[in-house]
PDB file of N, CA and C in Angstrom:
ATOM      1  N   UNK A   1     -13.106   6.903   3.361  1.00  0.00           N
ATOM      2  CA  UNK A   1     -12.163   7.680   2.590  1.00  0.00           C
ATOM      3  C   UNK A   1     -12.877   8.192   1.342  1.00  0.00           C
ATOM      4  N   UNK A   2     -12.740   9.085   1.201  1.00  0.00           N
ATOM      5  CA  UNK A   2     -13.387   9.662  -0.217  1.00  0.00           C
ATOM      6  C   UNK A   2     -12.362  10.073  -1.374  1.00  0.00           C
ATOM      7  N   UNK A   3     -12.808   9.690  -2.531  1.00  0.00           N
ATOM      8  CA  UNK A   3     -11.878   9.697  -3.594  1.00  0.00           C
ATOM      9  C   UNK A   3     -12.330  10.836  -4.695  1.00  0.00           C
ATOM     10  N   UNK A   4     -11.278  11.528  -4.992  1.00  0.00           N
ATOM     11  CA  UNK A   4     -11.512  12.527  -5.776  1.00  0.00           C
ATOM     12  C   UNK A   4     -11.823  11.620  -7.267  1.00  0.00           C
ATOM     13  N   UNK A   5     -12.752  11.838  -8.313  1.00  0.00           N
ATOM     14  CA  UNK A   5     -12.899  11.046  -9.301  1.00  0.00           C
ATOM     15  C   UNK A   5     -12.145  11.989 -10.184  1.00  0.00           C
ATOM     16  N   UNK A   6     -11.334  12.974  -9.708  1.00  0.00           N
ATOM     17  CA  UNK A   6     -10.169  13.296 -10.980  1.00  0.00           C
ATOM     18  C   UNK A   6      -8.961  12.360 -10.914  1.00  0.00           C
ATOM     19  N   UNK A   7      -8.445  11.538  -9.633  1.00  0.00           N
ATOM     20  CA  UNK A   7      -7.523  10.786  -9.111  1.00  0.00           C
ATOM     21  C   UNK A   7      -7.980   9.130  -9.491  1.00  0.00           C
ATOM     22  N   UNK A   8      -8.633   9.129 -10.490  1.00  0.00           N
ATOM     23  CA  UNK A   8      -8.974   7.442 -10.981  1.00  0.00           C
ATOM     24  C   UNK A   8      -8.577   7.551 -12.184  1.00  0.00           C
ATOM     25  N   UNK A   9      -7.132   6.311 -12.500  1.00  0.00           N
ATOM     26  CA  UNK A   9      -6.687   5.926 -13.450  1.00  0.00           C
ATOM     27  C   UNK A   9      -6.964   4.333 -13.609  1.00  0.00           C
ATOM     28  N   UNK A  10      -7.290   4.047 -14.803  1.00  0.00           N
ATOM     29  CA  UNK A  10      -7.414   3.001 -15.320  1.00  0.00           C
ATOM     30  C   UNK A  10      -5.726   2.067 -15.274  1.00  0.00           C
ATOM     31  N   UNK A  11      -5.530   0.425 -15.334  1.00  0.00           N
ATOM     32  CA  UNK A  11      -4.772   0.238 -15.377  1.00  0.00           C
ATOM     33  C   UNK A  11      -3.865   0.562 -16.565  1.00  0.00           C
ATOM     34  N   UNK A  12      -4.392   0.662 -17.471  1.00  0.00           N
ATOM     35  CA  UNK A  12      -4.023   0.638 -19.105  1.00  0.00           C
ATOM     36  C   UNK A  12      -3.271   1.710 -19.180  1.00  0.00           C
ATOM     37  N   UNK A  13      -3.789   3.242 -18.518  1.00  0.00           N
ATOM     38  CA  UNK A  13      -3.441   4.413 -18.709  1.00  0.00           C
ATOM     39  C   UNK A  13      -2.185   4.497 -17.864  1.00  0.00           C
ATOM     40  N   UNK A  14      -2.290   3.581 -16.606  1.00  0.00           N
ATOM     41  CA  UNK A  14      -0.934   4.132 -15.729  1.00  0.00           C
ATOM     42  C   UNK A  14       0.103   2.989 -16.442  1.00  0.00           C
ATOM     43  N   UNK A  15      -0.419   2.082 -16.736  1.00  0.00           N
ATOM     44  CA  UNK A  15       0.714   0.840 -17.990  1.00  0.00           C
ATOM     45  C   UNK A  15       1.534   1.821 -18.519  1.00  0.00           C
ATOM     46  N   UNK A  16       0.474   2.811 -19.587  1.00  0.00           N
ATOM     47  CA  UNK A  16       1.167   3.101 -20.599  1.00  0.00           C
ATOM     48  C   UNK A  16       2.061   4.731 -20.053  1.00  0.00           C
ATOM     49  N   UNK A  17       1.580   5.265 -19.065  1.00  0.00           N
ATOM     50  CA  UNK A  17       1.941   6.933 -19.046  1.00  0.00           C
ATOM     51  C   UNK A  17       2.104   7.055 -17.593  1.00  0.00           C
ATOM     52  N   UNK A  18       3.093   5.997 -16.950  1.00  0.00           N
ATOM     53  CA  UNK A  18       3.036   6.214 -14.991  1.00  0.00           C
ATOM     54  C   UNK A  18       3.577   7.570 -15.007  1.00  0.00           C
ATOM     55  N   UNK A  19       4.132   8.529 -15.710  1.00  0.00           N
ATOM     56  CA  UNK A  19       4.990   9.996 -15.085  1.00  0.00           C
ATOM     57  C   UNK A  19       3.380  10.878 -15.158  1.00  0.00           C
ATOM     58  N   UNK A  20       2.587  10.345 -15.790  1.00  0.00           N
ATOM     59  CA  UNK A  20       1.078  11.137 -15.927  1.00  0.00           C
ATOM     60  C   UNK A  20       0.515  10.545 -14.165  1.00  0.00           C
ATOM     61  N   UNK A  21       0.359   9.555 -14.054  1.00  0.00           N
ATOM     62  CA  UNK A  21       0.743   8.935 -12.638  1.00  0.00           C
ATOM     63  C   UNK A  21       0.910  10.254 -11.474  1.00  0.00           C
ATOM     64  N   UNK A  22       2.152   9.734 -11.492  1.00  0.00           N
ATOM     65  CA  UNK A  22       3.190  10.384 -10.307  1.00  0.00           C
ATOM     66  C   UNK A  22       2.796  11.924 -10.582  1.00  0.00           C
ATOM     67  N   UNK A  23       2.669  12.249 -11.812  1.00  0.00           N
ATOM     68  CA  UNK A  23       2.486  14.107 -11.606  1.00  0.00           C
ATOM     69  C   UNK A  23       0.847  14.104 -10.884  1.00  0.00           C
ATOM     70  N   UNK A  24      -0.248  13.188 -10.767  1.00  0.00           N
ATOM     71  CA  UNK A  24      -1.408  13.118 -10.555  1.00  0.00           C
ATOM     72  C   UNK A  24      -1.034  13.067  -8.507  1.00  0.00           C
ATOM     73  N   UNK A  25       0.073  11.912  -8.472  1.00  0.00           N
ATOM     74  CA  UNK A  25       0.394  11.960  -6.996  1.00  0.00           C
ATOM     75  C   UNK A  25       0.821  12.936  -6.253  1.00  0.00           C
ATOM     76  N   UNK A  26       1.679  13.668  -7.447  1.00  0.00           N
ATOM     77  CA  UNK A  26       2.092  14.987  -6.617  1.00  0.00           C
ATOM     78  C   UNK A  26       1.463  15.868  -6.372  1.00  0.00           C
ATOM     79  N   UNK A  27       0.647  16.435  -7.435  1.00  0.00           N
ATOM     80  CA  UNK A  27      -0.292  17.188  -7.001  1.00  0.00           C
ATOM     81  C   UNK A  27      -1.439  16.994  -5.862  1.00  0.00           C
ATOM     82  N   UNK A  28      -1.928  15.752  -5.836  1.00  0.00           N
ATOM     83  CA  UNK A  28      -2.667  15.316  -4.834  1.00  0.00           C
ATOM     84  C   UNK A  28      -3.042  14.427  -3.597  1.00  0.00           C
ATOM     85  N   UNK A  29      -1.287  13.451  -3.751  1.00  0.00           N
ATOM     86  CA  UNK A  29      -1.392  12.754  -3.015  1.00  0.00           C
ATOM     87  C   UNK A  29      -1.375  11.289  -2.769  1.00  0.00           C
ATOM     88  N   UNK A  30      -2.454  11.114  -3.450  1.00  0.00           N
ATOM     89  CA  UNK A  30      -2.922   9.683  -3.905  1.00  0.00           C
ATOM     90  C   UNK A  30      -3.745  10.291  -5.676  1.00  0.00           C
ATOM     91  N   UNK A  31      -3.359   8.336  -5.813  1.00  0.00           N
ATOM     92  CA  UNK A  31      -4.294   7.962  -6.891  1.00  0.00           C
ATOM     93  C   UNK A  31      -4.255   6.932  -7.128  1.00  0.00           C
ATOM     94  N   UNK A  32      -6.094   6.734  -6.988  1.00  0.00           N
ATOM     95  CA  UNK A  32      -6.553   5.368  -7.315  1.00  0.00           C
ATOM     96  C   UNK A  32      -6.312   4.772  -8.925  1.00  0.00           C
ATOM     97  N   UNK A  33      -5.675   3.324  -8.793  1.00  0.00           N
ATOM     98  CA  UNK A  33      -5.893   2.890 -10.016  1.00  0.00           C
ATOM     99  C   UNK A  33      -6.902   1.617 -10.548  1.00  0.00           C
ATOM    100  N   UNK A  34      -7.603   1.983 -11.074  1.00  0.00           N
ATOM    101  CA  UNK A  34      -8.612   1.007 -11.673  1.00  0.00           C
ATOM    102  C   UNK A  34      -8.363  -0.437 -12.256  1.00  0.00           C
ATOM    103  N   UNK A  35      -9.171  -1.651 -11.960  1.00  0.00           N
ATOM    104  CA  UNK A  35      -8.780  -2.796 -12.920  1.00  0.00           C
ATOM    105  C   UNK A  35     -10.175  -3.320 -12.880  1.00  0.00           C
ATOM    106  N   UNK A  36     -10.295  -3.200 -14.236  1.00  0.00           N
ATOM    107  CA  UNK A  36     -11.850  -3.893 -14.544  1.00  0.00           C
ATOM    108  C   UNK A  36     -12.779  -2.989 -14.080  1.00  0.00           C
ATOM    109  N   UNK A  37     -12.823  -1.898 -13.897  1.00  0.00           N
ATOM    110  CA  UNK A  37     -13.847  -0.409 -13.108  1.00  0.00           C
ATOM    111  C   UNK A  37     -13.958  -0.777 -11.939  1.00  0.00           C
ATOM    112  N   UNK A  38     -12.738  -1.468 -11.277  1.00  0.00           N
ATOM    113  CA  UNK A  38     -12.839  -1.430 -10.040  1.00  0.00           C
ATOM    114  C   UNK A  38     -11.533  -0.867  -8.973  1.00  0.00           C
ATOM    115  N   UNK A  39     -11.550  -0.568  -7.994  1.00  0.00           N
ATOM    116  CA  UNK A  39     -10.290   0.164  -7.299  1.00  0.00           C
ATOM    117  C   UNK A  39      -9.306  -1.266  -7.093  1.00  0.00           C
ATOM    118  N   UNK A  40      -8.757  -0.889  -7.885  1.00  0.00           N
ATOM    119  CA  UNK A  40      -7.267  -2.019  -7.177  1.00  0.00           C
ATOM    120  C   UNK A  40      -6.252  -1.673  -6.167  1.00  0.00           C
ATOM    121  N   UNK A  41      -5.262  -0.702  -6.749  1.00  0.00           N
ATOM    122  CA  UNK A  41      -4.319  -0.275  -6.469  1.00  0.00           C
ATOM    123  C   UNK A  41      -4.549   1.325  -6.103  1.00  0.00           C
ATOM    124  N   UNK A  42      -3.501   1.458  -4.596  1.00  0.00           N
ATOM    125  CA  UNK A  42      -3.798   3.001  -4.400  1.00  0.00           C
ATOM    126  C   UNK A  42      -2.218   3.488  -4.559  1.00  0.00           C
ATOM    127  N   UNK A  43      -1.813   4.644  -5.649  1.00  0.00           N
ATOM    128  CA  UNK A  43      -0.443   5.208  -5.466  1.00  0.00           C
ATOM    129  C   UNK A  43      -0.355   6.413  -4.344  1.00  0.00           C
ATOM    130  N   UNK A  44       0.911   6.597  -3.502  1.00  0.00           N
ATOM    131  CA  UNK A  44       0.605   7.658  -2.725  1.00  0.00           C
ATOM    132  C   UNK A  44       2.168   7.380  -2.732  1.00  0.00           C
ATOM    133  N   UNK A  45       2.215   9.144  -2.068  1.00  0.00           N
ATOM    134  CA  UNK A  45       3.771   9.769  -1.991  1.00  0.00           C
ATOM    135  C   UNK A  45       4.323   9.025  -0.957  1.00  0.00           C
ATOM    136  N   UNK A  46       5.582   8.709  -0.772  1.00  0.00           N
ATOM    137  CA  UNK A  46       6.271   8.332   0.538  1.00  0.00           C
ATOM    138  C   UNK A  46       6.551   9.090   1.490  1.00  0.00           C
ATOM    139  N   UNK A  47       6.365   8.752   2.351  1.00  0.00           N
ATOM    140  CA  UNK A  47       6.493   9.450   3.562  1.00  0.00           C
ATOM    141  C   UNK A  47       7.821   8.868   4.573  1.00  0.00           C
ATOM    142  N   UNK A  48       8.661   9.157   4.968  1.00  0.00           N
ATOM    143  CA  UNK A  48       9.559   8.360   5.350  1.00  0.00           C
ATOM    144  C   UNK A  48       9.265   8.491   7.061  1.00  0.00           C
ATOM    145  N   UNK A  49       8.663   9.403   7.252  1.00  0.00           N
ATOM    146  CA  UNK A  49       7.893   9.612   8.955  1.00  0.00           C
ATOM    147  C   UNK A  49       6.866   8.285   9.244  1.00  0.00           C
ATOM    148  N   UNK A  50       5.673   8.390   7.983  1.00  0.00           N
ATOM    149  CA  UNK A  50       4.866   6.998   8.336  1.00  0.00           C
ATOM    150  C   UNK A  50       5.693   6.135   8.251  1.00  0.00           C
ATOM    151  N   UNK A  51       6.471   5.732   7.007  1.00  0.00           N
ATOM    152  CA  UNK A  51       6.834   4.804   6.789  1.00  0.00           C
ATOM    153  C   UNK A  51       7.139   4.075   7.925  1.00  0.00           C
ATOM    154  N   UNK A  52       8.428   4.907   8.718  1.00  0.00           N
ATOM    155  CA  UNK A  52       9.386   4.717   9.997  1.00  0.00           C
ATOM    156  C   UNK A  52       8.155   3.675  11.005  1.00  0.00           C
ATOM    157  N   UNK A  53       7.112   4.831  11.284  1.00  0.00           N
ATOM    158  CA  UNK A  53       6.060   4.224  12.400  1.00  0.00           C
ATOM    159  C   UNK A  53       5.228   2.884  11.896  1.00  0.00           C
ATOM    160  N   UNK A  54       4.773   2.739  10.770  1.00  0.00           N
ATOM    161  CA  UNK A  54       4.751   1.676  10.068  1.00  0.00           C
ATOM    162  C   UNK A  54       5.445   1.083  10.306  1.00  0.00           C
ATOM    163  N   UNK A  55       6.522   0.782   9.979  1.00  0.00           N
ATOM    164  CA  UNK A  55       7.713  -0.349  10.157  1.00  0.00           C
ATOM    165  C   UNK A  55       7.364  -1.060  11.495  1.00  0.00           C
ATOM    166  N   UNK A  56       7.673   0.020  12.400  1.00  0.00           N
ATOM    167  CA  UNK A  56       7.379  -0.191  14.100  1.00  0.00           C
ATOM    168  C   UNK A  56       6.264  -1.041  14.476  1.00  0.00           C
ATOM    169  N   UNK A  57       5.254  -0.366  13.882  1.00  0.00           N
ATOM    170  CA  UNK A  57       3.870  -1.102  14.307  1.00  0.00           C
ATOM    171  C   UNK A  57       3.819  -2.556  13.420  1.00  0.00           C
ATOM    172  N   UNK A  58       4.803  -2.946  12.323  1.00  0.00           N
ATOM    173  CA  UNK A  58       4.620  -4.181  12.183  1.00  0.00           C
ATOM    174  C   UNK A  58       5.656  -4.977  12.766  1.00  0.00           C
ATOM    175  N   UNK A  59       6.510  -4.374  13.473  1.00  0.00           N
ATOM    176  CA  UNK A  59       7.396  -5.230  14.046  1.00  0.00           C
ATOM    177  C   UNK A  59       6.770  -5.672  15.353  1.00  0.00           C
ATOM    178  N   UNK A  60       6.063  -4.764  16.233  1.00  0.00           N
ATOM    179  CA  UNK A  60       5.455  -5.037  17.400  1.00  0.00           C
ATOM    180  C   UNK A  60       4.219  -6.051  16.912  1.00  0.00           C
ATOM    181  N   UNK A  61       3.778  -6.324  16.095  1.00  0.00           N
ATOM    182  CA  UNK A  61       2.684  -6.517  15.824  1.00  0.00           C
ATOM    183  C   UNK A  61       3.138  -8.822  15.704  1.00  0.00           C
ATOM    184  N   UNK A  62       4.339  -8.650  14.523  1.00  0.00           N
ATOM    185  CA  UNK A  62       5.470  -9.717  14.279  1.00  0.00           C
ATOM    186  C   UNK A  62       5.407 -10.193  15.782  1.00  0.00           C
ATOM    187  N   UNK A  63       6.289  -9.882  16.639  1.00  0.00           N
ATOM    188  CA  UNK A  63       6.592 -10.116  17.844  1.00  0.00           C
ATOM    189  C   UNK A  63       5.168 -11.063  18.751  1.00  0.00           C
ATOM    190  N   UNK A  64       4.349  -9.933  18.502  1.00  0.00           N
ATOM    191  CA  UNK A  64       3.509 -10.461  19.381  1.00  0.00           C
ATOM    192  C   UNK A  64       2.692 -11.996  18.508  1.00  0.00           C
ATOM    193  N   UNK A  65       2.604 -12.011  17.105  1.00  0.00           N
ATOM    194  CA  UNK A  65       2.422 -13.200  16.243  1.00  0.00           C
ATOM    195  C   UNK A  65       3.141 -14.350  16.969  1.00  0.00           C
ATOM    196  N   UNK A  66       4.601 -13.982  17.047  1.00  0.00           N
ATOM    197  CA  UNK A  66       5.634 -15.117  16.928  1.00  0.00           C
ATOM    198  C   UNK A  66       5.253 -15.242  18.607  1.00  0.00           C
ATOM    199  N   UNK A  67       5.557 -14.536  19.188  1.00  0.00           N
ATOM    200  CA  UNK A  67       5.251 -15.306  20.997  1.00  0.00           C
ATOM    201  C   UNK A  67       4.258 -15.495  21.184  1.00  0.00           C
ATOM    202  N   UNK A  68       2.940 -15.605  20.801  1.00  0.00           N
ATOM    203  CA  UNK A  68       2.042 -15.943  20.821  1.00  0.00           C
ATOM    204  C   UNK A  68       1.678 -17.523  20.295  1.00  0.00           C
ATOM    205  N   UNK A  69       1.902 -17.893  19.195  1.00  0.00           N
ATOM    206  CA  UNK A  69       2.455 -19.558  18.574  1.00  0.00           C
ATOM    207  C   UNK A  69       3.516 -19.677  18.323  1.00  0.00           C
ATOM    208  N   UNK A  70       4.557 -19.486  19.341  1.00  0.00           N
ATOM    209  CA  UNK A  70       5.596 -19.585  19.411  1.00  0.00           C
ATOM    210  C   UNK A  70       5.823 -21.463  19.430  1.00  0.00           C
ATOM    211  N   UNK A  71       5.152 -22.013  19.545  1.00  0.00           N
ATOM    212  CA  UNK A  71       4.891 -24.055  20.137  1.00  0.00           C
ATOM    213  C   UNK A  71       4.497 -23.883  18.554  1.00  0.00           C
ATOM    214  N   UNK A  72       3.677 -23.097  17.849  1.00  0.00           N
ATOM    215  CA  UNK A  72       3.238 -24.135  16.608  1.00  0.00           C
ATOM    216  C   UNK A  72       4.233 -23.984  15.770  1.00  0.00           C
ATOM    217  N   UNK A  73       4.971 -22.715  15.633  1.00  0.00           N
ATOM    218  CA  UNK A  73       6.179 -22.370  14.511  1.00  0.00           C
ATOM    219  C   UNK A  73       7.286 -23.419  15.092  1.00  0.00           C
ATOM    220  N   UNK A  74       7.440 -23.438  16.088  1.00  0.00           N
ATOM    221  CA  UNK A  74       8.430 -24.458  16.353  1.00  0.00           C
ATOM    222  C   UNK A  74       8.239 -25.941  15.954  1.00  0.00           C
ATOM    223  N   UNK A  75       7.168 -26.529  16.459  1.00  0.00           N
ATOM    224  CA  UNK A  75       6.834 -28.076  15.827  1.00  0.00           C
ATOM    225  C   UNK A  75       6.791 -27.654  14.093  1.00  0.00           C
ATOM    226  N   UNK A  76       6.773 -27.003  13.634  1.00  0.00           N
ATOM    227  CA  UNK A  76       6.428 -26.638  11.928  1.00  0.00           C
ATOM    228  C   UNK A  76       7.984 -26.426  11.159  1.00  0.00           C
ATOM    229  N   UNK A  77       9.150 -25.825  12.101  1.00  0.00           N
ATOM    230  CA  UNK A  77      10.089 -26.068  12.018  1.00  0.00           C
ATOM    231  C   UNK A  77      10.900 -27.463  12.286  1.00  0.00           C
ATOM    232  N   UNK A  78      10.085 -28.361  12.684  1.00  0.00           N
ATOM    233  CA  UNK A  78      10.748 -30.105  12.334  1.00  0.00           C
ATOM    234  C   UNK A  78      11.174 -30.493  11.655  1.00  0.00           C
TER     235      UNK A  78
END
């Protein structure tokens, strides 16, 4: 993934000014936020299309967790 270095905010800066933030997201999408000069946190617009398929793919994903040690969650539930 490549990061635009106009889209790197420090934590301090999005602390103090998140609508400087969000106008940085809108225009572009994402933006990385910094902690300690390092990437922590990524902001990005919502999407309610990924989101949806997201959801999906962690529910299938859940499912196959739980029937899979389905014997250990159960003895752990004792």
């Amino acid at each position: 993934m490549k990061i635009d270095t106009n889209n790197l905010v420090s934590i301090t800066e999005a602390n103090q000014n998140f609508s400087q933030v969000a106008k940085k997201v809108d225009r572009s999408g994402t933006v990385v936020i910094l902690k300690n000069n390092k990437p922590q946190y990524l902001v990005s617009k919502f999407n309610e299309d990924n989101f949806s398929t997201e959801m999906q793919m962690l529910t299938v994903i859940a499912k196959m967790i739980l029937t899979e040690h389905a014997k250990a969650f159960k003895e752990l539930a004792q």
